[in-house]
Protein backbone atom coordinates (compact mmCIF):
# COMPACT_ATOMS: atom_id res chain seq x y z
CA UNK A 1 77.56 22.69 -58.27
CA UNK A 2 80.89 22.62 -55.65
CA UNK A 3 81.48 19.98 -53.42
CA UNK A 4 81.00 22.37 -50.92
CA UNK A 5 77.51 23.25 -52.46
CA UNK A 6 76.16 19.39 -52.47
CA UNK A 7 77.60 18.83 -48.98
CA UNK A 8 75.19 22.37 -47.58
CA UNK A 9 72.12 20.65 -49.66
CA UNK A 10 71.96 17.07 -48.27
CA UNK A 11 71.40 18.09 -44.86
CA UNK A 12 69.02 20.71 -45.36
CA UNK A 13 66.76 18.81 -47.81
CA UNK A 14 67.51 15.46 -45.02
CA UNK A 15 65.70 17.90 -42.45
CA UNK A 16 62.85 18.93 -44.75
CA UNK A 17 62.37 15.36 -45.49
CA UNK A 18 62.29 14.37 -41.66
CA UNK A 19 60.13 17.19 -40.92
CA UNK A 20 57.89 16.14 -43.59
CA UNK A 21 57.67 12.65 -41.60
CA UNK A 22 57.10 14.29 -38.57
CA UNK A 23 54.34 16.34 -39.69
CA UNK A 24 52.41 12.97 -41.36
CA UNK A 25 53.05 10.98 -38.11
CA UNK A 26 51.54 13.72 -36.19
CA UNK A 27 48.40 14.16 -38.81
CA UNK A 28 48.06 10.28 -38.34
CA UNK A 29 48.47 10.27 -34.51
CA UNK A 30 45.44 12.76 -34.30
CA UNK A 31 42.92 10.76 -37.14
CA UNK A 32 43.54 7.92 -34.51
CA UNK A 33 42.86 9.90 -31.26
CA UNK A 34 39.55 11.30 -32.49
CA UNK A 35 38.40 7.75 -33.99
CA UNK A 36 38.27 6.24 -30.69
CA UNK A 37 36.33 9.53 -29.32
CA UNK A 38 33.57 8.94 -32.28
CA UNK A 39 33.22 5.35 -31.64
CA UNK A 40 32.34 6.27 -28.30
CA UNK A 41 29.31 8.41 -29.26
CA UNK A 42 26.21 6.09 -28.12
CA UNK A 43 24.65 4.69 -30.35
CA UNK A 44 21.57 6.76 -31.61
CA UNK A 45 19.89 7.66 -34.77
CA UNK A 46 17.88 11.12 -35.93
CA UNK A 47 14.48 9.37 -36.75
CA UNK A 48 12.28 13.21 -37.74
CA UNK A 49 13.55 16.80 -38.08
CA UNK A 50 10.32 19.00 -37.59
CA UNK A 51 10.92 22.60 -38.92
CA UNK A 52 8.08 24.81 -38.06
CA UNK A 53 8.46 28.38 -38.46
CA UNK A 54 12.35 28.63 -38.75
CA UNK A 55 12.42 26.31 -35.05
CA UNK A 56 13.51 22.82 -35.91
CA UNK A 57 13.18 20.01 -33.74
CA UNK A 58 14.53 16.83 -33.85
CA UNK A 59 13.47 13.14 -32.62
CA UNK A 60 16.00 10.92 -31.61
CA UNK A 61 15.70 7.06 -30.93
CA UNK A 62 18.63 5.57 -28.58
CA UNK A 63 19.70 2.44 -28.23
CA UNK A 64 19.78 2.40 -24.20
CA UNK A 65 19.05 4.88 -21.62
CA UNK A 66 22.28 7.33 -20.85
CA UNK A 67 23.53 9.54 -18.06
CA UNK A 68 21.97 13.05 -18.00
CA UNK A 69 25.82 14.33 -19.20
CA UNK A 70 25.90 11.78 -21.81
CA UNK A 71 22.47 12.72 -23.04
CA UNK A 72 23.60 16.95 -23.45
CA UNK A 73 26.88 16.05 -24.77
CA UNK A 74 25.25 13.71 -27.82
CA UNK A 75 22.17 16.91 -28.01
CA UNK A 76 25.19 19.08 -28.74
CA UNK A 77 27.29 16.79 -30.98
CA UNK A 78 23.81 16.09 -32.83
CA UNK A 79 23.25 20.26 -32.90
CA UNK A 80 27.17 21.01 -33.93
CA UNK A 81 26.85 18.26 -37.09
CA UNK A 82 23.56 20.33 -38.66
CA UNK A 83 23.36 22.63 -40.96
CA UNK A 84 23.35 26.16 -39.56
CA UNK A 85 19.72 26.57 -41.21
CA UNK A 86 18.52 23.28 -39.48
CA UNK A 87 19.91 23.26 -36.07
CA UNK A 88 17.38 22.40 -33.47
CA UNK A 89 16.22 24.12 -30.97
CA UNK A 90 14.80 20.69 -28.88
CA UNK A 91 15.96 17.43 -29.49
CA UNK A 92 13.42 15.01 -28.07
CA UNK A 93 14.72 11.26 -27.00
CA UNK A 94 13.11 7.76 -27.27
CA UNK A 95 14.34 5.06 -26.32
CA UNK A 96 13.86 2.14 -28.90
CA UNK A 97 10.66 0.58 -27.88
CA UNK A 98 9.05 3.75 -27.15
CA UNK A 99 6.77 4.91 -30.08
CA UNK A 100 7.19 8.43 -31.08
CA UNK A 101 3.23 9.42 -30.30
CA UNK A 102 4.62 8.66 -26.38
CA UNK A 103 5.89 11.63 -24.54
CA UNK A 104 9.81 11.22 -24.88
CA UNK A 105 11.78 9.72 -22.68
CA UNK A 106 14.25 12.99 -22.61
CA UNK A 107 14.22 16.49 -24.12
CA UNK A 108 17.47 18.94 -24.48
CA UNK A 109 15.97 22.63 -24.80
CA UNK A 110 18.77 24.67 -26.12
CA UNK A 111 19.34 28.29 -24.77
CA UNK A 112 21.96 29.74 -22.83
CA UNK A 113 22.90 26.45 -21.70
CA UNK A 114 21.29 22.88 -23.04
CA UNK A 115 18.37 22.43 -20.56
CA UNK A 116 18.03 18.54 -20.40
CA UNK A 117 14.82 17.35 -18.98
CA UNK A 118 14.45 13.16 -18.07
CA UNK A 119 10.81 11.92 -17.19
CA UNK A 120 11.11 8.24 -17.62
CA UNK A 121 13.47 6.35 -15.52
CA UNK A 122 17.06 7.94 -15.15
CA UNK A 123 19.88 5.56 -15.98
CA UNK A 124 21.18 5.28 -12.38
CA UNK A 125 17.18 4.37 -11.14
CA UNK A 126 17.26 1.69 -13.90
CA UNK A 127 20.42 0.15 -12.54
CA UNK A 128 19.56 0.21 -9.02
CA UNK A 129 16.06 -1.58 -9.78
CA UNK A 130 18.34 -4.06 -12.14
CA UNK A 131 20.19 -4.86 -8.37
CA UNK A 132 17.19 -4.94 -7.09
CA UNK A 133 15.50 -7.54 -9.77
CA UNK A 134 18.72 -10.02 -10.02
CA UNK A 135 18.35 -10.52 -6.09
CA UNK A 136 15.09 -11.16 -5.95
CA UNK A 137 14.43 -14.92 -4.22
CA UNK A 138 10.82 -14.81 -5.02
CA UNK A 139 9.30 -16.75 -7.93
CA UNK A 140 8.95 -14.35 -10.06
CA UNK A 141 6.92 -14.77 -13.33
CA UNK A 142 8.24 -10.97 -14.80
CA UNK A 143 9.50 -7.80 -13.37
CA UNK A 144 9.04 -4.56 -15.48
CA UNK A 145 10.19 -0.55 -15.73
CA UNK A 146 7.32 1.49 -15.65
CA UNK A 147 7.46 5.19 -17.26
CA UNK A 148 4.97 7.94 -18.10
CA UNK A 149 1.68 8.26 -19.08
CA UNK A 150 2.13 5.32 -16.34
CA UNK A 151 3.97 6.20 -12.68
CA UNK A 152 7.14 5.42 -12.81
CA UNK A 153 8.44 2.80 -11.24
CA UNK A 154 9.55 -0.94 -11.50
CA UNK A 155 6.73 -3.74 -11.30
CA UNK A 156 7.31 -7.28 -10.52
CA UNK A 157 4.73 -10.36 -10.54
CA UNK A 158 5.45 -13.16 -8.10
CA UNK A 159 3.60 -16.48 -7.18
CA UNK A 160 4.19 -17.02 -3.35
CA UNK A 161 4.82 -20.73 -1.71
CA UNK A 162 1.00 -21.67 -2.26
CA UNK A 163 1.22 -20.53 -5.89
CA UNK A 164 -1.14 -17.00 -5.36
CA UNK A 165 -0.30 -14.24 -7.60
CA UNK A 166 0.49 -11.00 -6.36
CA UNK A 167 1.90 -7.73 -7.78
CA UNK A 168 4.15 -4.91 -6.70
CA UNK A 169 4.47 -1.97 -7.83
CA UNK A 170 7.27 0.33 -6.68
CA UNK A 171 7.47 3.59 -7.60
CA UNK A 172 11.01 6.08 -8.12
CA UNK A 173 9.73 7.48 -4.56
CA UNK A 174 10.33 4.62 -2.81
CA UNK A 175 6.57 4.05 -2.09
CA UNK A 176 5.60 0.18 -2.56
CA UNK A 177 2.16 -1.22 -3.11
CA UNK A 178 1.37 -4.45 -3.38
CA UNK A 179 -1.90 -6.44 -4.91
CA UNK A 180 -3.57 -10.11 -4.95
CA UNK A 181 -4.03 -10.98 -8.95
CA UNK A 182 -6.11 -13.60 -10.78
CA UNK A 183 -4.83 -14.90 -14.19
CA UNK A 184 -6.70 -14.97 -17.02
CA UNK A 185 -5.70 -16.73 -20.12
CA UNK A 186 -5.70 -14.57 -23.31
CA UNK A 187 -4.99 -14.88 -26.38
CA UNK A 188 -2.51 -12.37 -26.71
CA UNK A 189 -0.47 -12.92 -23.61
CA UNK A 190 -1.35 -13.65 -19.78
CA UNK A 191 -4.04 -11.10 -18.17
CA UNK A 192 -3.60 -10.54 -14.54
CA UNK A 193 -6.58 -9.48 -13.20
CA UNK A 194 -5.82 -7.03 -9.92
CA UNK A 195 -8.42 -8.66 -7.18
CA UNK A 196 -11.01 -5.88 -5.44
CA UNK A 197 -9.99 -2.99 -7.95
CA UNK A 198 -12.47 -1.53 -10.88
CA UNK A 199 -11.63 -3.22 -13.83
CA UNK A 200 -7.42 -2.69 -13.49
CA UNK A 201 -5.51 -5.28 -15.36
CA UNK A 202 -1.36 -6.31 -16.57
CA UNK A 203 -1.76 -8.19 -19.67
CA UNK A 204 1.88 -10.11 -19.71
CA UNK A 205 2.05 -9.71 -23.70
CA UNK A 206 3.98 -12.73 -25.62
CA UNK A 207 6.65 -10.13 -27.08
CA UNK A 208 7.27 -9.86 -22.91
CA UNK A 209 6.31 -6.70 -22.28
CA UNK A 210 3.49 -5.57 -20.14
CA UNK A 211 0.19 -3.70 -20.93
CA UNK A 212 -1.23 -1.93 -18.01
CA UNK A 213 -4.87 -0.78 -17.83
CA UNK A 214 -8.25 -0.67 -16.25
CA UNK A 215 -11.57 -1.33 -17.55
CA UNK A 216 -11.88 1.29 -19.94
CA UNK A 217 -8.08 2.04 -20.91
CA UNK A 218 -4.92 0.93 -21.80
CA UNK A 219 -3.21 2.78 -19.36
CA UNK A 220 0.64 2.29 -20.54
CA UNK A 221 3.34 -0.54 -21.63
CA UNK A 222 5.70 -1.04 -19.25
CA UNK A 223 9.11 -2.49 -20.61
CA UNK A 224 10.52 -5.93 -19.72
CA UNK A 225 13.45 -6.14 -17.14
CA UNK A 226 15.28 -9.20 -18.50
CA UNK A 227 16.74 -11.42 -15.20
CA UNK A 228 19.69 -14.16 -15.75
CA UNK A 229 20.23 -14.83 -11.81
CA UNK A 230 16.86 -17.19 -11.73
CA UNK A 231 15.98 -21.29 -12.92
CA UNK A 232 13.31 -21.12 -15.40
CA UNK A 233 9.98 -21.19 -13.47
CA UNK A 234 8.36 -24.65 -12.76
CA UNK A 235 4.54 -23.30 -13.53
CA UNK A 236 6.36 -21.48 -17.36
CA UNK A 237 7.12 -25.74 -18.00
CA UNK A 238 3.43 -26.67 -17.39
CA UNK A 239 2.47 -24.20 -19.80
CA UNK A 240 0.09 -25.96 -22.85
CA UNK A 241 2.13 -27.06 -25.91
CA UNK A 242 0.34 -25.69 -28.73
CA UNK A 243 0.32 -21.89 -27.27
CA UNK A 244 3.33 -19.67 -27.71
CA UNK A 245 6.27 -19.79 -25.09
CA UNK A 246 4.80 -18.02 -21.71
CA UNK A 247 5.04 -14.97 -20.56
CA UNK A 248 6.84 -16.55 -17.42
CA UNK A 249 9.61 -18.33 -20.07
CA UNK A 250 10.31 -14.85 -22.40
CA UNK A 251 10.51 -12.81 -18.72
CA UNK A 252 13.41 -15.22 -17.23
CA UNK A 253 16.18 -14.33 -20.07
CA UNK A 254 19.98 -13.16 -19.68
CA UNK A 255 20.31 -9.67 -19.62
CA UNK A 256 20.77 -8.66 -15.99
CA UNK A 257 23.85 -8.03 -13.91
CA UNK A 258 23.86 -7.68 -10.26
CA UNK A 259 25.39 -3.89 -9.59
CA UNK A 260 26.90 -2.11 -6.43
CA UNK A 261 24.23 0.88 -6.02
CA UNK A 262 22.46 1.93 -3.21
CA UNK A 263 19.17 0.23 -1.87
CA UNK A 264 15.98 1.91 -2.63
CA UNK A 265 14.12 2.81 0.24
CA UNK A 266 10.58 1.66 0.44
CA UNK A 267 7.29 1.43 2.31
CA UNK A 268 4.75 -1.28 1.57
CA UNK A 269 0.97 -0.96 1.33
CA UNK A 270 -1.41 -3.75 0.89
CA UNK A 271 -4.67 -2.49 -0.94
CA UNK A 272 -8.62 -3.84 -0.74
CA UNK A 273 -10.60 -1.24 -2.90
CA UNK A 274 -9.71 0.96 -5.45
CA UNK A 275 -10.72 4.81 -5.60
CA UNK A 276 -9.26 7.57 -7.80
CA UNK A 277 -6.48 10.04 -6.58
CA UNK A 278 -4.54 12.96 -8.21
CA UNK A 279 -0.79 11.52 -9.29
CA UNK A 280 1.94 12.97 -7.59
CA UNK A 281 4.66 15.10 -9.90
CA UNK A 282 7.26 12.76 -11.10
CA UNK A 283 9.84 12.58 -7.69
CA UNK A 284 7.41 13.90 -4.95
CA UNK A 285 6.68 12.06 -1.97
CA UNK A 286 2.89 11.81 -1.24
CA UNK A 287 0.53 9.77 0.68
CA UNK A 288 1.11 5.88 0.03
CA UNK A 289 -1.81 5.08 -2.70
CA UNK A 290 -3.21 2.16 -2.94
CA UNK A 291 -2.53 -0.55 -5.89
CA UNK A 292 -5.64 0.50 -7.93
CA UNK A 293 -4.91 4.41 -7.33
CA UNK A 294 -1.71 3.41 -9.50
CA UNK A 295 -3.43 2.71 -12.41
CA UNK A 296 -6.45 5.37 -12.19
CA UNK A 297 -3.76 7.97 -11.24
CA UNK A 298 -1.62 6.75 -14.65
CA UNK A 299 -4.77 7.51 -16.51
CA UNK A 300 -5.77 10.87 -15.12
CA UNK A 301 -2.01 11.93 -15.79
């Protein structure tokens, strides 16, 4: 090999050799753009893949609710990652206190286009009832989200400045009733009897979240809205030593931020008697029912 020869080789193999580099840098570069992009999948996990007649369907427990575009974007991520023999045609959400015998929170139909359908509370109605909750001056012994088979809504407990118990119950149309209670000690939690109605109960239970029902039912559990903006409750201190902590004490925990979202517009109704009437579809305005009608309307849903 020439002089001449060596001196043409060096550079050409240099440029291989930098174009090798270039090539790994750029391999690396993308490995670290799309980690970020899978750590921000939410968190989620494929609990039952039903495959009946070639159609699969999947169940899918989350973590915490998510936006309606967050919810079709993990459906198709979820859809794209099985195998082309198992991809479902519905993927049905829960969220993780939700048992999977309850109708699911959200379902993604897939067709043309992913068809996403949300009954419980929407992510933006849970944050503006957070707002709601963490400004609340009242003495509150619990607030809770409602969802189906009960309306849905959020439902708070308050003692007033003579220490009655009342209830309210606000519902995702912006209807508001509200209800005179009588407490009840239990055994498995704090009953709240609602005063004047047929047998219609909240049973505050010690894991803090609330069973609804009437005389014959248990209408629904409604899950706890955790408040850090209020002093623990002077009536959760009196509570007797040998029983487990209160209801009042596991209600008042951190987990609540104040948010900038829109007020909720409402109309109040104070109720006497209770009497049956047909539930409303999930976001239609109807006549204001009474306190009782909310739990006799869950059950007839």
């Amino acid at each position: 090999m020439t002089k001449h020869d060596i001196a043409d080789w060096q550079p050409i193999n240099g440029s291989w050799f930098l174009s090798l580099i270039g090539c790994m840098t750029a391999a690396l570069l993308a490995i670290g753009l799309a980690a970020p992009a899978h750590a921000r999948s939410p968190s989620h996990e494929i609990v039952s893949e039903d495959i009946r007649d070639g159609v699969a369907i999947f169940s899918v427990r989350l973590d915490d609710r998510l936006s309606e575009a967050d919810v079709k974007a993990l459906a198709h991520d979820i859809r794209t990652k099985a195998p082309p023999a198992k991809q479902p045609q519905s993927i049905k959400f829960f969220l993780s206190a939700m048992a999977l015998s309850a109708p699911a929170w959200a379902d993604v139909d897939f067709g043309p286009d992913a068809r996403v359908t949300i009954r419980g509370l929407r992510l933006e109605e849970e944050r503006a009832f957070r707002a709601e909750a963490a400004g609340d001056q009242r003495a509150l012994i619990g607030v809770w989200l409602t969802s189906p088979p009960a309306l849905t809504g959020k439902l708070t407990i308050w003692r007033d400045k003579n220490k009655k118990l009342f209830s309210e119950w606000q519902l995702r149309t912006g209807i508001k009733t509200v209800d005179a209670l009588t407490e009840i000690r239990s055994q498995r939690g704090r009953r709240y009897a609602i005063d004047g109605s047929d047998g219609g109960y909240y049973l505050a239970l010690w894991n803090g979240e609330l069973e609804l029902g009437d005389a014959t039912n248990v209408v629904a559990i409604a899950e706890r809205l955790t408040i850090n903006s209020k002093p623990p409750l002077q009536a959760a201190a009196s509570a007797q030593p040998q029983t487990p902590p209160s209801a009042e004490q596991a209600l008042l925990t951190a987990g609540v931020a104040s948010e900038s979202v829109p007020p909720i517009a409402t109309r109040t109704v104070r109720k006497r008697k209770m009497s049956t009437i047909k539930a409303a579809p999930i976001g239609a305005r109807s006549r204001a029912p009474t306190s009782g009608d909310l739990i006799s309307a869950a059950v007839g849903r």
